[in-house]
C-alpha atoms as a PDB file:
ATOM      1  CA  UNK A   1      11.122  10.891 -15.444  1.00  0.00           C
ATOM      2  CA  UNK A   2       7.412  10.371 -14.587  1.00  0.00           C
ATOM      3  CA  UNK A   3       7.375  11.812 -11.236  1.00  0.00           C
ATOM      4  CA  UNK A   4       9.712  14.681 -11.529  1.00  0.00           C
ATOM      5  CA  UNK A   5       8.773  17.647  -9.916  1.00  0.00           C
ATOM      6  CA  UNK A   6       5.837  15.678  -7.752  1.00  0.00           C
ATOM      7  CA  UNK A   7       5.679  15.578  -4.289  1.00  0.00           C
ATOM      8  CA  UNK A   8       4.968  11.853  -2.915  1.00  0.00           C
ATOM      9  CA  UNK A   9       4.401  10.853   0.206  1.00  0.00           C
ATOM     10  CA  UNK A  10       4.485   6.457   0.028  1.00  0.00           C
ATOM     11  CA  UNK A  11       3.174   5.079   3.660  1.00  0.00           C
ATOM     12  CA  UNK A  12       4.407   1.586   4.493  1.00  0.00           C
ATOM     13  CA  UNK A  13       7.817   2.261   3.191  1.00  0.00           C
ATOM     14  CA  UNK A  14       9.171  -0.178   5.807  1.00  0.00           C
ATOM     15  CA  UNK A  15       9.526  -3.592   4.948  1.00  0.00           C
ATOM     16  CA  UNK A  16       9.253  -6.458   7.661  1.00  0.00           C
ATOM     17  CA  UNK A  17      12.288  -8.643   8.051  1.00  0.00           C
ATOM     18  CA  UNK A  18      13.119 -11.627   5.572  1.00  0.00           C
ATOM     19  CA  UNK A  19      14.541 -12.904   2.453  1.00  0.00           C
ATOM     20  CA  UNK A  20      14.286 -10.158  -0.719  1.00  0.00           C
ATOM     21  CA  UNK A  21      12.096  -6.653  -1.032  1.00  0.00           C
ATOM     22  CA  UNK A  22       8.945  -5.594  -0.026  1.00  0.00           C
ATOM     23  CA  UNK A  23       6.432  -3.890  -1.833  1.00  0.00           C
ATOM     24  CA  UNK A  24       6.315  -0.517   0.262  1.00  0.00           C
ATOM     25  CA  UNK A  25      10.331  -0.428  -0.045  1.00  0.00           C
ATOM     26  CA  UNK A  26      10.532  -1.471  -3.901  1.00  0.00           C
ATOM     27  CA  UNK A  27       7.784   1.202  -4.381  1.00  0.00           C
ATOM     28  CA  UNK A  28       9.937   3.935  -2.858  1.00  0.00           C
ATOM     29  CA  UNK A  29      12.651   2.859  -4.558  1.00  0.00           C
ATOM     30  CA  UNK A  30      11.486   3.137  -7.642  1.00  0.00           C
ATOM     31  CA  UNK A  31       9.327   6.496  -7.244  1.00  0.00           C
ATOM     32  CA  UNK A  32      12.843   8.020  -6.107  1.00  0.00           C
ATOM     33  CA  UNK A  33      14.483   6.491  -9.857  1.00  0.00           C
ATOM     34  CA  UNK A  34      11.290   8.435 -11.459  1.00  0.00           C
ATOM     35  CA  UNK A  35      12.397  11.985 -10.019  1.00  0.00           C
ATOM     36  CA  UNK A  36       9.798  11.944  -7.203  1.00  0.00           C
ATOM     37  CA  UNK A  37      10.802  14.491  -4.005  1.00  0.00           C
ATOM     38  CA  UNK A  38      10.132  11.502  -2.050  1.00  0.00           C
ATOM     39  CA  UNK A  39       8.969  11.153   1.642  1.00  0.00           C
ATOM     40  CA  UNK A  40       8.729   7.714   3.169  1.00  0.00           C
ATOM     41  CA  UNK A  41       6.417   7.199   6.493  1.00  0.00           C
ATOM     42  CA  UNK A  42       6.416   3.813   8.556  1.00  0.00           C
ATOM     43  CA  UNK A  43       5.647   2.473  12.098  1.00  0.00           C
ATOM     44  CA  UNK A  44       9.057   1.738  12.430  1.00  0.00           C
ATOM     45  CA  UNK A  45      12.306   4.467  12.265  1.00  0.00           C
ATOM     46  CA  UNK A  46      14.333   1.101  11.683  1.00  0.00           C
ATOM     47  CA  UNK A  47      12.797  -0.084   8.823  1.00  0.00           C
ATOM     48  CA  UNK A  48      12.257   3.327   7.083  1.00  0.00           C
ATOM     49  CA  UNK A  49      16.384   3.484   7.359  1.00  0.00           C
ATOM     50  CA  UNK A  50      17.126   0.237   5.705  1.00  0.00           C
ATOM     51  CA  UNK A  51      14.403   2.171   2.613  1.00  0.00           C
ATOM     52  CA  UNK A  52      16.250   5.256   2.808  1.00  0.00           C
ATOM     53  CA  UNK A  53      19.877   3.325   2.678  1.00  0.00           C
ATOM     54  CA  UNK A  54      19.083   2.055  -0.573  1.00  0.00           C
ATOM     55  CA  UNK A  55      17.884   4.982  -1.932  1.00  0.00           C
ATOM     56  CA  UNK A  56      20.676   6.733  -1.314  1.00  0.00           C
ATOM     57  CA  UNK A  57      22.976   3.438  -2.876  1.00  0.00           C
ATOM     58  CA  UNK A  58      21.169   4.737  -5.891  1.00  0.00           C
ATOM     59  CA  UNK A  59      21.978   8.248  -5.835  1.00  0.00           C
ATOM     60  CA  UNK A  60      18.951   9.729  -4.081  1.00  0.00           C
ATOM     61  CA  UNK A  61      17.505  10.748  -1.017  1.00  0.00           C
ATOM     62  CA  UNK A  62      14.189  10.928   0.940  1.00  0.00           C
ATOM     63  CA  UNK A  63      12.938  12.169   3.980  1.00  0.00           C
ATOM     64  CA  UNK A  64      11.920  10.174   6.702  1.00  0.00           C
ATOM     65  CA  UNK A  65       8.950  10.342   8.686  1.00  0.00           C
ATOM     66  CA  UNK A  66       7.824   7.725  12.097  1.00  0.00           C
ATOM     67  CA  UNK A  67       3.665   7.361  11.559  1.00  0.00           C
ATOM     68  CA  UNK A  68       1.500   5.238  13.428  1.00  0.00           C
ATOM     69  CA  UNK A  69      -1.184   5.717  11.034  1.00  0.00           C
ATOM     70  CA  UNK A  70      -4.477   4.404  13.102  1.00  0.00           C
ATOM     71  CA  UNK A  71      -3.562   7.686  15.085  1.00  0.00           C
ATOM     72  CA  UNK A  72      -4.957  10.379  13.436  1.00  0.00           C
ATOM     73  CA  UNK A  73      -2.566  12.599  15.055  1.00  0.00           C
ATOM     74  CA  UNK A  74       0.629  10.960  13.275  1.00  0.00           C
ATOM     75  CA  UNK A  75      -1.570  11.429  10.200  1.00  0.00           C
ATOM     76  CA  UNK A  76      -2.441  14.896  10.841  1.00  0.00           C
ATOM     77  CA  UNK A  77       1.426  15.472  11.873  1.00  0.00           C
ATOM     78  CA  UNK A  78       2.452  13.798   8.967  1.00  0.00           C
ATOM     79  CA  UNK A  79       0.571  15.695   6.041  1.00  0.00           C
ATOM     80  CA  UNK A  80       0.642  19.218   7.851  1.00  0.00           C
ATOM     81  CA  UNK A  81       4.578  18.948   7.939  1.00  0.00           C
ATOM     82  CA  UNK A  82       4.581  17.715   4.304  1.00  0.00           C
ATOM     83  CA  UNK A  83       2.490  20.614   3.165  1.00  0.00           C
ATOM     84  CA  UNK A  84       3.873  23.324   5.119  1.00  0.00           C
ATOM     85  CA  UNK A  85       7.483  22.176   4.192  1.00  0.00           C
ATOM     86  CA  UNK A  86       7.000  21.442   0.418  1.00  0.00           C
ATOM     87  CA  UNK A  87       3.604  23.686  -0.008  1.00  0.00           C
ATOM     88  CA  UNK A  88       2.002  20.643  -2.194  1.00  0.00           C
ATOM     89  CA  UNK A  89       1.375  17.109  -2.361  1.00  0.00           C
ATOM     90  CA  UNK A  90       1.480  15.368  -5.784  1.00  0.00           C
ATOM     91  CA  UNK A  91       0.507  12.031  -4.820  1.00  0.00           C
ATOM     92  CA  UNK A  92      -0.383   9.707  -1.767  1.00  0.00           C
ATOM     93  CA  UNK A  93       0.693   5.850  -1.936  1.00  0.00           C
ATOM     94  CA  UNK A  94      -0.775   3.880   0.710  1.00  0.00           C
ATOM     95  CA  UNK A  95       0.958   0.741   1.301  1.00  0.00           C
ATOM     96  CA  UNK A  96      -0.027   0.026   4.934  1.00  0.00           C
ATOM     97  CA  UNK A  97      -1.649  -3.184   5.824  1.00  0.00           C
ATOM     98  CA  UNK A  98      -1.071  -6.048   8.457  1.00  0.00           C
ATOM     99  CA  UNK A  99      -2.799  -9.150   8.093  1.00  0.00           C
ATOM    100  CA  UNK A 100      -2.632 -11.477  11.417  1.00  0.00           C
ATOM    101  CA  UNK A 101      -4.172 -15.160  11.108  1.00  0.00           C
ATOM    102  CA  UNK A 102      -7.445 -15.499  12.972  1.00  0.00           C
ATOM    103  CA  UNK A 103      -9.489 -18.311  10.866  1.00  0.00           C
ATOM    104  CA  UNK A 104     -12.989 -18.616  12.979  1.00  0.00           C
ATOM    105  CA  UNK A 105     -15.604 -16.167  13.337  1.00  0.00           C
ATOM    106  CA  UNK A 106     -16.307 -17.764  16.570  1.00  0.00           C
ATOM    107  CA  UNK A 107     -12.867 -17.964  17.689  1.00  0.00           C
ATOM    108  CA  UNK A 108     -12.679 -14.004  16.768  1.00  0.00           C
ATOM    109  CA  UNK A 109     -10.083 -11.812  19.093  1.00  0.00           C
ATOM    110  CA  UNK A 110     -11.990  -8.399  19.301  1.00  0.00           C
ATOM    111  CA  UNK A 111      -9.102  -6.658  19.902  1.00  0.00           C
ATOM    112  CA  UNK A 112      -7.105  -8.056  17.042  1.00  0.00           C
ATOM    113  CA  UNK A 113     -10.769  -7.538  14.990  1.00  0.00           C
ATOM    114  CA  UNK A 114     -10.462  -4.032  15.669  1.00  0.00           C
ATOM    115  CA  UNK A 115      -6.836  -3.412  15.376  1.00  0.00           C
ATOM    116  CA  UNK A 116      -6.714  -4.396  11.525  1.00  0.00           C
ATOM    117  CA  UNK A 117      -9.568  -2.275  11.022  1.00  0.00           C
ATOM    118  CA  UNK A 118      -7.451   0.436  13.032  1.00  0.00           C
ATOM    119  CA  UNK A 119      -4.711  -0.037  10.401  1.00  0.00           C
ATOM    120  CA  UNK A 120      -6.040  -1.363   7.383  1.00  0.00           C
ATOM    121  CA  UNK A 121      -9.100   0.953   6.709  1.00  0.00           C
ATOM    122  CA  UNK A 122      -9.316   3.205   9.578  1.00  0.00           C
ATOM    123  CA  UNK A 123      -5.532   4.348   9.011  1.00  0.00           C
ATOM    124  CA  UNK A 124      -6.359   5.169   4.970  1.00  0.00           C
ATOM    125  CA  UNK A 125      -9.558   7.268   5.800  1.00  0.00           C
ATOM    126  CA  UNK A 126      -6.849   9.346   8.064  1.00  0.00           C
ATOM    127  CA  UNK A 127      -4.576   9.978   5.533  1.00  0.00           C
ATOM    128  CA  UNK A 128      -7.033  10.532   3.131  1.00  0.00           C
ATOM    129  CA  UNK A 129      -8.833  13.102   5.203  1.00  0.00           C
ATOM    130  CA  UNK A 130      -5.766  15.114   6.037  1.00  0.00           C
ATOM    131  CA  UNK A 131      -4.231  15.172   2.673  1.00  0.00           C
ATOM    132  CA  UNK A 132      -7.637  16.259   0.854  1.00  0.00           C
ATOM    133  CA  UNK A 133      -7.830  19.543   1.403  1.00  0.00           C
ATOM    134  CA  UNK A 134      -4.125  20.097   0.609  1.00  0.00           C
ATOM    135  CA  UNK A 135      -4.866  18.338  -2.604  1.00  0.00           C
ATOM    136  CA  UNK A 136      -8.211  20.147  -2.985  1.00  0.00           C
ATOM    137  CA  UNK A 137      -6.586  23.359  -2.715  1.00  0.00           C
ATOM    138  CA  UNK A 138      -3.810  22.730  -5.450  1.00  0.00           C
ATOM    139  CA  UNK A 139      -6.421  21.387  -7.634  1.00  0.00           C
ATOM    140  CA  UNK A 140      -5.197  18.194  -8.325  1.00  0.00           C
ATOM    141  CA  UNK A 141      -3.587  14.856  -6.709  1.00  0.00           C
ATOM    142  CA  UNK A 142      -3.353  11.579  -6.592  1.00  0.00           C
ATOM    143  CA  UNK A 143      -4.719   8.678  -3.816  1.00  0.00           C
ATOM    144  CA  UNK A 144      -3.544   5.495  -4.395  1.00  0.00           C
ATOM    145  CA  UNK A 145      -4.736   2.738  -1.327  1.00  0.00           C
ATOM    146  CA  UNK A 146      -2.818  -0.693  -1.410  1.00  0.00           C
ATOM    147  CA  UNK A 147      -5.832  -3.717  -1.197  1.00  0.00           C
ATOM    148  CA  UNK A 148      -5.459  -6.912  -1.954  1.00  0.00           C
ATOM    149  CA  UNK A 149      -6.977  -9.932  -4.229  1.00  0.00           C
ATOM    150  CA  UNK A 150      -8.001 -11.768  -0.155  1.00  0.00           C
ATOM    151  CA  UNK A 151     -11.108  -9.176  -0.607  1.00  0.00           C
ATOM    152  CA  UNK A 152     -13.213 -11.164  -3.149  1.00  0.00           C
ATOM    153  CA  UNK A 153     -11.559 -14.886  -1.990  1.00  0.00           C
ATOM    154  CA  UNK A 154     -12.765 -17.076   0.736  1.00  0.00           C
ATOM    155  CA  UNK A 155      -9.882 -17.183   2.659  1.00  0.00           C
ATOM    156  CA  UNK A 156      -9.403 -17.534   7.050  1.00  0.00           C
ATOM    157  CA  UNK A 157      -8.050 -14.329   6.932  1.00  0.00           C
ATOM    158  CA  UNK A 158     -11.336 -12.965   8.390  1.00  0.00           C
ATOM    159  CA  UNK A 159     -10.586  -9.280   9.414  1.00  0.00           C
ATOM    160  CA  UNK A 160      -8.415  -8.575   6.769  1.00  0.00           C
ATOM    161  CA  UNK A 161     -10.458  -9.923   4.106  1.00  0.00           C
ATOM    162  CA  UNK A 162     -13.053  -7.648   5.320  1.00  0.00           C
ATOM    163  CA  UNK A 163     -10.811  -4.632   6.019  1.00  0.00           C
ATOM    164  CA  UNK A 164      -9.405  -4.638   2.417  1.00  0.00           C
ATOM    165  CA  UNK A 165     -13.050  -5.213   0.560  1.00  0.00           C
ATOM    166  CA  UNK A 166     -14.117  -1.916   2.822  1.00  0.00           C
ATOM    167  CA  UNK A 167     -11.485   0.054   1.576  1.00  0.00           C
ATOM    168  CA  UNK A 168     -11.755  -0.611  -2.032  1.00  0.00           C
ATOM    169  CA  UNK A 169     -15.368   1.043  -1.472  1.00  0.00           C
ATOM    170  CA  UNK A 170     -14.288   3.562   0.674  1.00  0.00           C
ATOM    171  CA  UNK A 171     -11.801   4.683  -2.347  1.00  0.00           C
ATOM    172  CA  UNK A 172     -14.394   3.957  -4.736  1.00  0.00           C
ATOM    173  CA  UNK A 173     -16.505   6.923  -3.033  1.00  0.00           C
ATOM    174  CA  UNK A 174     -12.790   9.080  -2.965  1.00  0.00           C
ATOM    175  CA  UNK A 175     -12.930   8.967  -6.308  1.00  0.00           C
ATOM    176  CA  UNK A 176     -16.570  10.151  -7.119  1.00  0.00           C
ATOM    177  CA  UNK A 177     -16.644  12.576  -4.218  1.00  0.00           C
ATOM    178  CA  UNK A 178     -13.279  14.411  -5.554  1.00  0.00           C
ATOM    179  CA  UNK A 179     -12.990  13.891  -9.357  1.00  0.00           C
ATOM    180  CA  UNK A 180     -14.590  17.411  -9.739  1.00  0.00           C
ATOM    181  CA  UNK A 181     -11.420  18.359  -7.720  1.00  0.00           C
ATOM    182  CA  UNK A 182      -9.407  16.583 -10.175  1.00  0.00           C
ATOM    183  CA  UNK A 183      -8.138  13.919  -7.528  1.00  0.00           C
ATOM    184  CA  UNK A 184      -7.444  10.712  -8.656  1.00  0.00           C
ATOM    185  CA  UNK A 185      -8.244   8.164  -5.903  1.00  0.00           C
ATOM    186  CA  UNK A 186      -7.384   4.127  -7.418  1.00  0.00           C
ATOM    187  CA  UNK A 187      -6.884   0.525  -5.300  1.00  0.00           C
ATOM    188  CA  UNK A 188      -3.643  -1.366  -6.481  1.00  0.00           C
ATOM    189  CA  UNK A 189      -5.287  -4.806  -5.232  1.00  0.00           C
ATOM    190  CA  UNK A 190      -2.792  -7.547  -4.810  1.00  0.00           C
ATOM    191  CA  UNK A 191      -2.664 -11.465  -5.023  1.00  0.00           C
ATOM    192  CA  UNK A 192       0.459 -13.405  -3.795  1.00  0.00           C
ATOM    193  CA  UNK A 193       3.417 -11.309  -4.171  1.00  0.00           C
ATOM    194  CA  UNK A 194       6.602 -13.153  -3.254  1.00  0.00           C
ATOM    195  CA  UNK A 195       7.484 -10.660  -0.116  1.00  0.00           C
ATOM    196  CA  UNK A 196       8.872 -10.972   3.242  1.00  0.00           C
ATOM    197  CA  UNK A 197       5.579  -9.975   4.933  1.00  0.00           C
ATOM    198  CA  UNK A 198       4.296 -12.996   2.952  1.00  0.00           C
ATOM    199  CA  UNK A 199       6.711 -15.502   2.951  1.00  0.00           C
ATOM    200  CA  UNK A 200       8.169 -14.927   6.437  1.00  0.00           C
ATOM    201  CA  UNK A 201       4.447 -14.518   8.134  1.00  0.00           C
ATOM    202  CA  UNK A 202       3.575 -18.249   6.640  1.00  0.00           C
ATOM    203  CA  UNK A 203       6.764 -19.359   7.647  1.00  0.00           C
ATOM    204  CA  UNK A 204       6.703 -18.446  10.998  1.00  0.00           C
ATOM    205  CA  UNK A 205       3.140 -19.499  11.366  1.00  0.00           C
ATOM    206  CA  UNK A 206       3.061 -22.904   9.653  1.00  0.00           C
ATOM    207  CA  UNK A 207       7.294 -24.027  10.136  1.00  0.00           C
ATOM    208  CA  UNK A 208       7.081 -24.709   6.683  1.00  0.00           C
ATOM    209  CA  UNK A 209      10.091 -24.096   4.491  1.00  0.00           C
ATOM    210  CA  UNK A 210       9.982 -20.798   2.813  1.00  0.00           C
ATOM    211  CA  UNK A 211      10.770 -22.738  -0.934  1.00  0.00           C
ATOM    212  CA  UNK A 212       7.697 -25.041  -0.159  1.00  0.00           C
ATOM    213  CA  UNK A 213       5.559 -21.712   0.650  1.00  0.00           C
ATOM    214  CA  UNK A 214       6.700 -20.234  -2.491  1.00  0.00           C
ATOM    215  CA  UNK A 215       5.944 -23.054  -4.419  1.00  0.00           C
ATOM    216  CA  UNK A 216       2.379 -23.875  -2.982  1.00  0.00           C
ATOM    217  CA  UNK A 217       1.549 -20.219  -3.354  1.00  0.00           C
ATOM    218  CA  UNK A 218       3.270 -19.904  -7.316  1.00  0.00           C
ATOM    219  CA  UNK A 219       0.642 -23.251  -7.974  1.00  0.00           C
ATOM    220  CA  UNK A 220      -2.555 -21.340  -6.742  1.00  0.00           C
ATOM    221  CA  UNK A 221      -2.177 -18.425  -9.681  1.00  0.00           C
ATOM    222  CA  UNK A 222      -3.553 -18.989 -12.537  1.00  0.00           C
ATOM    223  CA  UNK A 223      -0.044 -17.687 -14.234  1.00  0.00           C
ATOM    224  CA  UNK A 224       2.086 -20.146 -11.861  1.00  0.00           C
ATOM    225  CA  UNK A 225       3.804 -17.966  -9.862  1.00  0.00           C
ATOM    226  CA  UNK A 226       4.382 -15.102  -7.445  1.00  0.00           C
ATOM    227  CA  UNK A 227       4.417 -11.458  -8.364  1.00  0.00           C
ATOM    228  CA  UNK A 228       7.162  -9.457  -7.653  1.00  0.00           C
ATOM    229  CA  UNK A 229       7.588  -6.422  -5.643  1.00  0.00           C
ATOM    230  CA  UNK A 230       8.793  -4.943  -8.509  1.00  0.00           C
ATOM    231  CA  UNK A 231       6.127  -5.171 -10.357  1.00  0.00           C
ATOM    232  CA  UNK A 232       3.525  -4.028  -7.590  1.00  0.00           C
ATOM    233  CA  UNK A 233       5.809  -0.796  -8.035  1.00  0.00           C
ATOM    234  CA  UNK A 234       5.428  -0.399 -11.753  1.00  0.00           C
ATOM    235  CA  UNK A 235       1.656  -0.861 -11.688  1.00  0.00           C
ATOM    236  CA  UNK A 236       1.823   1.987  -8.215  1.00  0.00           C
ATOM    237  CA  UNK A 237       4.262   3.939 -10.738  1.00  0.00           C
ATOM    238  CA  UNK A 238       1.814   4.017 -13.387  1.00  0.00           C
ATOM    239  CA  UNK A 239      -1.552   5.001 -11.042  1.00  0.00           C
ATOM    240  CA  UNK A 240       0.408   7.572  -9.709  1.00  0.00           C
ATOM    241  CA  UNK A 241       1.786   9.432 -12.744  1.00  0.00           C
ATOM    242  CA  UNK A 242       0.395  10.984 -15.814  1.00  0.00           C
ATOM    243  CA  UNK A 243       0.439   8.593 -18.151  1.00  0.00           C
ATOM    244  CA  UNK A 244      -3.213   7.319 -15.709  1.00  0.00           C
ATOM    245  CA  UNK A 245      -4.829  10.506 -15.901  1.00  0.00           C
ATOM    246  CA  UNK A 246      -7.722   9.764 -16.788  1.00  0.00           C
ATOM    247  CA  UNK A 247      -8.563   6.295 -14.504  1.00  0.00           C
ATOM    248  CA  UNK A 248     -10.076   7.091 -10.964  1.00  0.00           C
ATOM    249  CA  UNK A 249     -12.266   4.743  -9.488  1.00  0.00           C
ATOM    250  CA  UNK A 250     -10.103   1.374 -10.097  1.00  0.00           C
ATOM    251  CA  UNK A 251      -9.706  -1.981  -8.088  1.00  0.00           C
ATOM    252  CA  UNK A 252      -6.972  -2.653 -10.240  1.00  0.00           C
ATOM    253  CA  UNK A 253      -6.120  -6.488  -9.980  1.00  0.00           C
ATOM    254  CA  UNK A 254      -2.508  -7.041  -9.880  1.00  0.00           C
ATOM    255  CA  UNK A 255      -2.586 -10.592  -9.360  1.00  0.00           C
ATOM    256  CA  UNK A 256      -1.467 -13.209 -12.335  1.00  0.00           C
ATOM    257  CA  UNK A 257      -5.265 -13.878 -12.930  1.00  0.00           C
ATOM    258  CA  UNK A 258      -6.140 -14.680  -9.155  1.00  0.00           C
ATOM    259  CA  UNK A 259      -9.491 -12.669  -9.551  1.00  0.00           C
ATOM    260  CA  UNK A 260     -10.744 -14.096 -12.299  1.00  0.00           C
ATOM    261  CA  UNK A 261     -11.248 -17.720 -10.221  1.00  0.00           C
ATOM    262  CA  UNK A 262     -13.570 -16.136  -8.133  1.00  0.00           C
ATOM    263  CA  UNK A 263     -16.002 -14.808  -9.920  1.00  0.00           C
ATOM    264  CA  UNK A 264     -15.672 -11.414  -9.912  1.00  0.00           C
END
């Protein structure tokens, strides 16, 4: 098993409401299969229990931790009890990221501006900061920050397009500031993954029917569909174990294609 014997802590294990899995939940899921000692963190206790239920369908377990992280104190909180409990932390998936329609740069909500950038970017320099010296200490880890494919595309998603092109920098510099700490620090950037977050937030916003959604978003990739939770967790699998050991530094493009239509 890949992660046996690792120490993971996967933020955003949650999963908002709606038809199939998530990519935070089918992560966990499959980092617990791999023989990870497996902590999930979310906003929401409610949503970290439906994670941890099917987990333990499966013959597993993980512990459970409430984070708010654009506080740094839940971040703080979070990696000191990790660390002090388990003495080490293997790797750090970062899954957290809300994406509310805004559309207009002049129309622009400044407190909606700043509380994606509170989340999105804000919340993975916390984490990273608090978990760095732990990692620094052992002599090795792993930092992996969930982006996503809306950073290079001209899309009215205006702060998190923004948010999620900072933060594949901000890892880029992770990675050259701690590879002579042998920390790996990568960006699993997404396109359209067929998710509740995805499909229910366009439903709810547009009325549309989810099928329609699915369909209109399956015809924008170049490989004619949707990814698959499932999939986002192999490719998180694979950053954070072994068999990467040697890749820090990546925007990794999980996306059908989507990338290459823009030019990147």
């Amino acid at each position: 098993m890949r992660l046996q014997g690792k120490t993971v802590i996967v933020t955003g294990a949650g999963q908002t409401d709606g038809e199939g899995i998530g990519n935070g939940r089918a992560t966990a899921v499959l980092f617990a299969r791999e023989g990870a000692n497996l902590i999930l963190a979310n906003r929401s206790m409610a949503s970290l229990e439906g994670t941890l239920e099917q987990i333990r369908l499966e013959g597993f377990d993980a512990e459970c931790h409430v984070t708010d992280v654009s506080r740094e104190e839940d971040c703080k909180a979070l990696i000191d009890a990790v660390a002090e409990k388990h003495g080490r932390i293997d790797v750090l998936h970062n899954n957290v990221g809300i994406a509310p329609s805004d559309g207009d740069t002049a129309k622009l909500d400044l407190d909606t501006w700043n509380s994606v950038f509170d989340v999105n970017l804000t919340g993975a320099m916390l984490l990273s900061k608090h978990v760095l010296p732990v990692m620094r200490e052992q002599g090795n880890g792993v930092i992996t920050h969930v982006s996503s494919t809306v950073a290079i595309m001209s899309l009215p998603i205006i702060a998190y397009k923004t948010s999620k092109m900072a933060l594949n920098e901000f890892t880029r510099w992770l990675a050259y500031e701690n590879a002579p700490h042998n920390i790996r620090c990568n960006v699993l950037m997404l396109g359209f993954i067929d998710t509740p977050m995805a499909i229910e937030g366009y439903h709810k916003a547009t009325g549309k029917p989810r099928d329609e959604l699915r369909e209109k978003r399956d015809q924008k990739v170049p490989m004619r569909r949707q990814g698959t939770a499932w999939e986002t967790a192999e490719v998180a699998l694979f950053l954070a174990s072994d068999q990467s050991s040697y890749i820090t530094g990546a925007v990794l493009p999980m996306d059908g294609g989507l990338h290459t239509r823009q030019g990147w």
